[in-house]
PDB file of N, CA and C in Angstrom:
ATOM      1  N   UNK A   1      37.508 107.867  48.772  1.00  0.00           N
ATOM      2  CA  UNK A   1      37.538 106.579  49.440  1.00  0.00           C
ATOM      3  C   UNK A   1      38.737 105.785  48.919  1.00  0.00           C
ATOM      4  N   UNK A   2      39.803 105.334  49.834  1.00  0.00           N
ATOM      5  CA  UNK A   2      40.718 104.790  49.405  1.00  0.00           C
ATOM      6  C   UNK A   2      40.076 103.478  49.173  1.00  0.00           C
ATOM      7  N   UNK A   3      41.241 102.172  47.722  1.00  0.00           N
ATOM      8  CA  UNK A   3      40.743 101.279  48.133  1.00  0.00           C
ATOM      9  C   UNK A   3      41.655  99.802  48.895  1.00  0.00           C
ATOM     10  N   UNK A   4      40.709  99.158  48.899  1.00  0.00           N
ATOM     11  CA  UNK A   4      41.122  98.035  49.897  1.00  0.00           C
ATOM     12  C   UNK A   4      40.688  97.059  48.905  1.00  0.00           C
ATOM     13  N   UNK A   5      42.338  96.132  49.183  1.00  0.00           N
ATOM     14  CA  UNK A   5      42.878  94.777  48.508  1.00  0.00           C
ATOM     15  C   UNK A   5      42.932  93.910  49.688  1.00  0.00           C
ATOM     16  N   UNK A   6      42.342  92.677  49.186  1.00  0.00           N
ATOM     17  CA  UNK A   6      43.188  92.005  49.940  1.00  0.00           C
ATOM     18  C   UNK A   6      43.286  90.493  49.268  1.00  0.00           C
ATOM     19  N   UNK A   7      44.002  89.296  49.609  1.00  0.00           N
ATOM     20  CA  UNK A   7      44.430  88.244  48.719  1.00  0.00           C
ATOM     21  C   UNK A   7      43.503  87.346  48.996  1.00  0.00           C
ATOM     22  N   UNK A   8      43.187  86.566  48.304  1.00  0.00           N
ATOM     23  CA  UNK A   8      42.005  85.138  48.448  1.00  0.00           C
ATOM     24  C   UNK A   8      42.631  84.111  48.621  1.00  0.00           C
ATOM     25  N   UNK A   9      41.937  83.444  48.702  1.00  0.00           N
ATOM     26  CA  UNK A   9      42.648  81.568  48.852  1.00  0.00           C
ATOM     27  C   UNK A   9      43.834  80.749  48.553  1.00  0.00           C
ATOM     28  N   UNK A  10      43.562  81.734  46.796  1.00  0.00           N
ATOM     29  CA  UNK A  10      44.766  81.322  46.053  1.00  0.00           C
ATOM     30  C   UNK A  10      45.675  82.104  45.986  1.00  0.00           C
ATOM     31  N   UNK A  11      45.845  83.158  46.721  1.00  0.00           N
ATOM     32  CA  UNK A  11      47.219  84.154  47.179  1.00  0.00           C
ATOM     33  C   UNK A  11      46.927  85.444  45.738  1.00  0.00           C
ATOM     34  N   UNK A  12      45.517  85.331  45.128  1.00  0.00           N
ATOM     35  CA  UNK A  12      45.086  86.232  44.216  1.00  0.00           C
ATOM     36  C   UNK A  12      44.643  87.681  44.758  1.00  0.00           C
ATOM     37  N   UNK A  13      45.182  88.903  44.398  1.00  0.00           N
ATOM     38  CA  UNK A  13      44.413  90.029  44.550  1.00  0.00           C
ATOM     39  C   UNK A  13      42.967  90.252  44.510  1.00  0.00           C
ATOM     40  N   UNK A  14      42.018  90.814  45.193  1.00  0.00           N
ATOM     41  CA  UNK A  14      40.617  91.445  45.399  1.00  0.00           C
ATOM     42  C   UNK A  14      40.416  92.205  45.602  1.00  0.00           C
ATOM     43  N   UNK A  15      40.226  93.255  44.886  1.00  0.00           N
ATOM     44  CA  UNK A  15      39.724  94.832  45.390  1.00  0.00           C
ATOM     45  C   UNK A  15      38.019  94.520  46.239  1.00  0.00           C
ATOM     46  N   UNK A  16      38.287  95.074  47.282  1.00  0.00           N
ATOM     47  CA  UNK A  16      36.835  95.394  47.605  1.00  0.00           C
ATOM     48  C   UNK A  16      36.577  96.899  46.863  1.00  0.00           C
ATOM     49  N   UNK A  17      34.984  96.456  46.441  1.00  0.00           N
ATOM     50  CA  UNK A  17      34.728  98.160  45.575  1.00  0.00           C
ATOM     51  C   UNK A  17      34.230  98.637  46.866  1.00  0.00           C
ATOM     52  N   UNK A  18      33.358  98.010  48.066  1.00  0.00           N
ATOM     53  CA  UNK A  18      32.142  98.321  48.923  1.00  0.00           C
ATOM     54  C   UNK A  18      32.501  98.303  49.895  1.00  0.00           C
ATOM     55  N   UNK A  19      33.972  98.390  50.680  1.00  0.00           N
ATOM     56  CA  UNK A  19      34.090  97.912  52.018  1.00  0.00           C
ATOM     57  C   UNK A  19      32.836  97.821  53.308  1.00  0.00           C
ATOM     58  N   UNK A  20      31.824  98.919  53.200  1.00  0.00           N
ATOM     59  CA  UNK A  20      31.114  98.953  54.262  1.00  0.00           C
ATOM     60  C   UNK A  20      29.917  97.607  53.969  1.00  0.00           C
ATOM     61  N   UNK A  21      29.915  97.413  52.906  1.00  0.00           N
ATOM     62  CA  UNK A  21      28.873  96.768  52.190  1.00  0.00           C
ATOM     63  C   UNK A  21      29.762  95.135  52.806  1.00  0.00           C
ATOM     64  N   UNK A  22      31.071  95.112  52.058  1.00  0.00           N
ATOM     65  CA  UNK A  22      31.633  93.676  52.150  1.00  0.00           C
ATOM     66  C   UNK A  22      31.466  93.544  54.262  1.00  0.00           C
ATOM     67  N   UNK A  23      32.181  94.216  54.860  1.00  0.00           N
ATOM     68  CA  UNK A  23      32.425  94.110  56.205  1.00  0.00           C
ATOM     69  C   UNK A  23      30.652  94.040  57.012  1.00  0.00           C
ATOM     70  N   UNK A  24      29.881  94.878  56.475  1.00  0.00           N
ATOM     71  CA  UNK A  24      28.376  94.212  56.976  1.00  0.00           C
ATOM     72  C   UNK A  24      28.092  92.799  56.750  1.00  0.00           C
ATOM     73  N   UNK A  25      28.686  92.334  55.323  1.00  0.00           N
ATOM     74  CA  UNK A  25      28.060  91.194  54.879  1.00  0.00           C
ATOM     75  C   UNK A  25      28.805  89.787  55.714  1.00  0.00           C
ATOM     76  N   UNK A  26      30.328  90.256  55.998  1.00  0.00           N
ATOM     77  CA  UNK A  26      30.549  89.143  56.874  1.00  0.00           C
ATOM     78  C   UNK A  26      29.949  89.486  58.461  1.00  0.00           C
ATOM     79  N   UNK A  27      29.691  90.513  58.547  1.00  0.00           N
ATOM     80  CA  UNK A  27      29.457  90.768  60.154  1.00  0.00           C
ATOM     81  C   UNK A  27      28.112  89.640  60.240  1.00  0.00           C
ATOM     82  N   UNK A  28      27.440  89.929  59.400  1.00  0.00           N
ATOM     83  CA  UNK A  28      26.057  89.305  59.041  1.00  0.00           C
ATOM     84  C   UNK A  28      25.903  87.774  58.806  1.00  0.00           C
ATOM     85  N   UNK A  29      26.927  87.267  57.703  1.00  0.00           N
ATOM     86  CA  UNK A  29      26.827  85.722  57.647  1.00  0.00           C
ATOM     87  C   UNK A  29      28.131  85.085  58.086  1.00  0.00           C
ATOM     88  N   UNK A  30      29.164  85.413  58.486  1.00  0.00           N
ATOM     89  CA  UNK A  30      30.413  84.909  58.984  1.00  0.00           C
ATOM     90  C   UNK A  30      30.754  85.354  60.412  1.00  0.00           C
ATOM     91  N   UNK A  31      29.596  85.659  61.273  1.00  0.00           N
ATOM     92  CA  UNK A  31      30.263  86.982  63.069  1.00  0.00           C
ATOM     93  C   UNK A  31      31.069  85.412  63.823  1.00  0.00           C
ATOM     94  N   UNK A  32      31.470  83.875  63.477  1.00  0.00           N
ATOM     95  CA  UNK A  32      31.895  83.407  63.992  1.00  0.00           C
ATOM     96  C   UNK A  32      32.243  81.733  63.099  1.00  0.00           C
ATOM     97  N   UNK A  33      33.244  81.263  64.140  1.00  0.00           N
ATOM     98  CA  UNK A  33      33.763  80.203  63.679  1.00  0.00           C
ATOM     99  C   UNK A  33      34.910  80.614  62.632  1.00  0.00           C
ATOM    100  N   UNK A  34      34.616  79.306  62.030  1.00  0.00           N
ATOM    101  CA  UNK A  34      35.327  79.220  60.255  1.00  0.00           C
ATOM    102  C   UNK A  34      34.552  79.005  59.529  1.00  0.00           C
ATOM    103  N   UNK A  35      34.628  79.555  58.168  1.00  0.00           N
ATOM    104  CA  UNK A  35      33.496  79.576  57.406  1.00  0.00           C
ATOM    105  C   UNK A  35      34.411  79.991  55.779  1.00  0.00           C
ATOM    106  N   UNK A  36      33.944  80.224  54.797  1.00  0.00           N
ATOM    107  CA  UNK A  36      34.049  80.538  53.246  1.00  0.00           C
ATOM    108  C   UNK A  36      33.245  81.284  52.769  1.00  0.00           C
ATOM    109  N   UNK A  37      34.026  82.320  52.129  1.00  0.00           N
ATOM    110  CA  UNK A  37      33.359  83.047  51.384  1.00  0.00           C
ATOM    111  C   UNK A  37      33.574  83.295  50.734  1.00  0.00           C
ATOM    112  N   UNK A  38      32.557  83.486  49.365  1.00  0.00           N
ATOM    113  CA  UNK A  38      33.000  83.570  47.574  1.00  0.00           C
ATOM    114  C   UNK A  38      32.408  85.027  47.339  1.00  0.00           C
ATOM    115  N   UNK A  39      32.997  85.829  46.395  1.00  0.00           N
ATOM    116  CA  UNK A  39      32.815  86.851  46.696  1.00  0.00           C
ATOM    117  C   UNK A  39      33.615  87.012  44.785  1.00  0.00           C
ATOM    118  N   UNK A  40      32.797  87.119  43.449  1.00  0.00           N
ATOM    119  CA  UNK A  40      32.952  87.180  42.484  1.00  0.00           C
ATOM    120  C   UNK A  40      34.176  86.279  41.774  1.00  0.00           C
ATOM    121  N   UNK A  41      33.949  85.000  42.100  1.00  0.00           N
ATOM    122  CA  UNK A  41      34.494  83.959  42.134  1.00  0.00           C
ATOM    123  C   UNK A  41      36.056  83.896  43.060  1.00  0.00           C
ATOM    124  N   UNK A  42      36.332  84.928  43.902  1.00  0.00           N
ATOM    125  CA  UNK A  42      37.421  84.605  44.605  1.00  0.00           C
ATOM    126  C   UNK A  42      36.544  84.130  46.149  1.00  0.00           C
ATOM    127  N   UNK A  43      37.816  83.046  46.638  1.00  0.00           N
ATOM    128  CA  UNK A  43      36.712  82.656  47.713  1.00  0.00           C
ATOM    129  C   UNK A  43      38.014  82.803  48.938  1.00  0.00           C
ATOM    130  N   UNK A  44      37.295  83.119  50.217  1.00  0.00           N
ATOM    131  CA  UNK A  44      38.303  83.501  51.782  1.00  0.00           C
ATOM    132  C   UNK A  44      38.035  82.419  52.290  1.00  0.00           C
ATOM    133  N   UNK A  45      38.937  82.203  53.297  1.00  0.00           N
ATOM    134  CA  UNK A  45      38.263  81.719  54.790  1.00  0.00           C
ATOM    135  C   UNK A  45      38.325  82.673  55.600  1.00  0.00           C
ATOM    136  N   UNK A  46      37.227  82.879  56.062  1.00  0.00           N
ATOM    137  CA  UNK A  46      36.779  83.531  57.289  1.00  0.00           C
ATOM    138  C   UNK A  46      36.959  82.700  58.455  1.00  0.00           C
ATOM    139  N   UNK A  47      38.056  83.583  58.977  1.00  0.00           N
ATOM    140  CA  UNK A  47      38.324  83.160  60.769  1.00  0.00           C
ATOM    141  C   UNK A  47      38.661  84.513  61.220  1.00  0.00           C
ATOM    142  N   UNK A  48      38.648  84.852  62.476  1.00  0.00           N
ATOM    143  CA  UNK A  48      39.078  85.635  63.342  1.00  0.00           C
ATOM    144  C   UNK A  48      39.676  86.310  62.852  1.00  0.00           C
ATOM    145  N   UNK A  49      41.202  85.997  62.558  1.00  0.00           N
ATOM    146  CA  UNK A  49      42.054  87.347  61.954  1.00  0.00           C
ATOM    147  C   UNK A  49      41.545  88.017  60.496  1.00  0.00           C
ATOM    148  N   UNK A  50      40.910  87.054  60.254  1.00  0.00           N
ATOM    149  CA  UNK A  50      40.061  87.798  58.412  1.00  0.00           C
ATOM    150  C   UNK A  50      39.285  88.645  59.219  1.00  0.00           C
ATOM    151  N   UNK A  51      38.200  88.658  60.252  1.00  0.00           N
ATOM    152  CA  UNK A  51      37.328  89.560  60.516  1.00  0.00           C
ATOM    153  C   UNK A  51      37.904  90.492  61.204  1.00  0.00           C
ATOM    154  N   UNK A  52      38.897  90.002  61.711  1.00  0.00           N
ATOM    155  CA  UNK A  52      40.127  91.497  61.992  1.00  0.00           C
ATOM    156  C   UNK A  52      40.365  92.457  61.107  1.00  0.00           C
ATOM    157  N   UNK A  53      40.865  91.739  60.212  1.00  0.00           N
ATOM    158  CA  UNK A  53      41.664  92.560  58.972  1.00  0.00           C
ATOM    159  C   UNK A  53      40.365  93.121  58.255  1.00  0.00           C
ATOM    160  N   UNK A  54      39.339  92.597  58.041  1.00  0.00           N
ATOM    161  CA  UNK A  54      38.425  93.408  57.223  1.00  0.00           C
ATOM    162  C   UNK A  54      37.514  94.385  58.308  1.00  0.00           C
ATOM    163  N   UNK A  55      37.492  94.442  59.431  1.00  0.00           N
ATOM    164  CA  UNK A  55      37.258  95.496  60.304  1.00  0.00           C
ATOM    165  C   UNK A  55      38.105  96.498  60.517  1.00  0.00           C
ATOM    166  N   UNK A  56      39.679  96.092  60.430  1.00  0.00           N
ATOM    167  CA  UNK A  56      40.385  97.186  60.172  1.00  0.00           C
ATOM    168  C   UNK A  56      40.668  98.625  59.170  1.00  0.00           C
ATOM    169  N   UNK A  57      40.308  97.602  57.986  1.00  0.00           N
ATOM    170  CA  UNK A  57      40.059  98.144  56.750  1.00  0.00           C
ATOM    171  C   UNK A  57      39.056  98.837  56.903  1.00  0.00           C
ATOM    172  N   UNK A  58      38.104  98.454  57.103  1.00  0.00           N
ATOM    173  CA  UNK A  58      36.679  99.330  57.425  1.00  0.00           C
ATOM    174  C   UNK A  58      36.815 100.336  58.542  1.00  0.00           C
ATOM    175  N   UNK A  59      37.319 100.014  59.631  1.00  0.00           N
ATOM    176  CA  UNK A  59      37.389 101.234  60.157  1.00  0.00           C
ATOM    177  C   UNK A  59      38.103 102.433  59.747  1.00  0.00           C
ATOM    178  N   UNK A  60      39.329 101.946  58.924  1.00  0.00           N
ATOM    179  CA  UNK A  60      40.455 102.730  58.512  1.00  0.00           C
ATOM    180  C   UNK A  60      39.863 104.165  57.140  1.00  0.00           C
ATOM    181  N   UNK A  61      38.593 103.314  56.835  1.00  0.00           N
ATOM    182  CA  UNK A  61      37.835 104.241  55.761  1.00  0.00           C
ATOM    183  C   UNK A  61      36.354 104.464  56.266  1.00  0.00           C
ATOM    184  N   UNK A  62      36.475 104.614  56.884  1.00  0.00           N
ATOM    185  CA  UNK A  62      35.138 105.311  57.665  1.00  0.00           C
ATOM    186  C   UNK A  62      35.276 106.751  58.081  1.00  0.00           C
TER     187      UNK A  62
END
């Protein structure tokens, strides 16, 4: 399983360890709008192109 980085709020690196795990969890509490998410003290905004990019990722390792 390759892994997947991607930058937080503060332009900081995040490995996802779980991609299928992380990409359920926004499918689940973020499927719309704008929203935040903290995720071992780094925190996103979730909009559209974030649920892009982390569906991409996820599909890309599936």
């Amino acid at each position: 399983m390759a892994i997947s980085r991607i930058k937080d709020n503060n332009g900081y690196d995040y490995v996802i360890t779980n991609i299928e795990t992380f990409y359920q969890h926004i499918q689940d509490y973020h499927s719309s709008g704008t929203s935040i998410h903290e995720e071992n003290g780094h925190y996103f905004t979730v909009d559209d192109a974030f649920r892009s990019k982390i569906k991409t990722l996820y599909q890309n390792q599936s």
